[in-house]
Protein backbone atom coordinates (compact mmCIF):
# COMPACT_ATOMS: atom_id res chain seq x y z
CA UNK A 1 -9.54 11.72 21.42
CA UNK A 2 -9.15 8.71 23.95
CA UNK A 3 -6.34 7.18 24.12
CA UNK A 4 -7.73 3.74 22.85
CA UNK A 5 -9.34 5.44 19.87
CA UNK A 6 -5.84 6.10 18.58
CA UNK A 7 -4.42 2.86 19.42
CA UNK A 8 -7.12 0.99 17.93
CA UNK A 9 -6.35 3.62 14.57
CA UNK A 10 -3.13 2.76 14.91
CA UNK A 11 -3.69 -0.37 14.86
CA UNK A 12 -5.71 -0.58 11.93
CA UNK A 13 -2.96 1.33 9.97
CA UNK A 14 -0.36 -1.12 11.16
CA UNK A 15 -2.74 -4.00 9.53
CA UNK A 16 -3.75 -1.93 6.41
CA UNK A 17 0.07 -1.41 5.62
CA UNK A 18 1.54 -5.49 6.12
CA UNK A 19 -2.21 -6.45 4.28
CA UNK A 20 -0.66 -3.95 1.38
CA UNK A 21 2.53 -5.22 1.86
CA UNK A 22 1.20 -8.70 1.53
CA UNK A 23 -0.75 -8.29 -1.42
CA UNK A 24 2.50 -6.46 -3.42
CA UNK A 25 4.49 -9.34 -2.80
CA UNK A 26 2.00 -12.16 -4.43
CA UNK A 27 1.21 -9.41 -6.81
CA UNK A 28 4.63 -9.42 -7.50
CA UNK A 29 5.27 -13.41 -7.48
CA UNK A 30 2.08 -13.84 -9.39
CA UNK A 31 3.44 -11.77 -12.27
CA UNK A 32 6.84 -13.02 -12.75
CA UNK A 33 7.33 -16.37 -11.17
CA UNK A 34 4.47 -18.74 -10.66
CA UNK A 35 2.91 -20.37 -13.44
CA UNK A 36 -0.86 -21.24 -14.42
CA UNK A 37 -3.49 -21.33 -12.04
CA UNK A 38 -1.23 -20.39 -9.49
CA UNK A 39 -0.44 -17.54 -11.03
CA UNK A 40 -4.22 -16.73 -11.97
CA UNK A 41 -5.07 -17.33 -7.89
CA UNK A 42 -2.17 -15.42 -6.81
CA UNK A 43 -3.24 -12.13 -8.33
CA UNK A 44 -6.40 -12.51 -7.59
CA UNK A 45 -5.22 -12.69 -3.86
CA UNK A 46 -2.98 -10.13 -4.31
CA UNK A 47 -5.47 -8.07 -5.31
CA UNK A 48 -7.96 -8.85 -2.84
CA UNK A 49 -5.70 -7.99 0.30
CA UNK A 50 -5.11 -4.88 -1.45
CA UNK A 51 -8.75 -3.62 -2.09
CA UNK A 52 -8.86 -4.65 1.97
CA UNK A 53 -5.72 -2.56 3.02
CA UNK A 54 -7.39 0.79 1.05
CA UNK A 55 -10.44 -0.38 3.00
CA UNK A 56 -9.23 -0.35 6.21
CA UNK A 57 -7.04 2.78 5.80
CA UNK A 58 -10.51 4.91 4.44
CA UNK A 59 -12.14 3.38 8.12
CA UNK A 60 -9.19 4.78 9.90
CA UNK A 61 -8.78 8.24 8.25
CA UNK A 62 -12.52 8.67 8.60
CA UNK A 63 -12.34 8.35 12.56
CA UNK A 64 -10.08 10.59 12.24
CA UNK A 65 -11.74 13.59 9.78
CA UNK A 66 -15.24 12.98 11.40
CA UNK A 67 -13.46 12.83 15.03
CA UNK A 68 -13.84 16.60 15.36
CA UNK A 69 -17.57 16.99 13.76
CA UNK A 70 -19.01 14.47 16.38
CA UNK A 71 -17.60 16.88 19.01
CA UNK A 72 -19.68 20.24 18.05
């Protein structure tokens, strides 16, 4: 593996974990402090950056499992 394969993995685990941190905390504000709409857009965010973080995550872990096929 070169070495900017794994910092660009890296990298995109770094942004997959504050996206996920992210979306827990307006998750979390969404459900117990705002009010309304706010509330209603706030989940919907939350849940959004979320879906993104798993997204980016599967892209990294793939490089990783499929690293050692594209080598044979």
């Amino acid at each position: 593996m070169s070495a900017g394969g794994g910092e660009r993995r890296r990298t995109r685990l770094l942004l997959a974990g504050l996206l996920a941190v992210v979306g827990l905390i307006l998750l979390l504000l969404g459900l117990t402090v705002a009010n309304g709409t706010v509330a209603g857009v706030e989940v919907v965010l939350a849940l959004a950056l979320l879906v993104a973080s798993y997204a980016i995550q599967r892209v990294a872990r793939r490089e990783i499992i499929y690293r050692d096929e594209r080598r044979r």
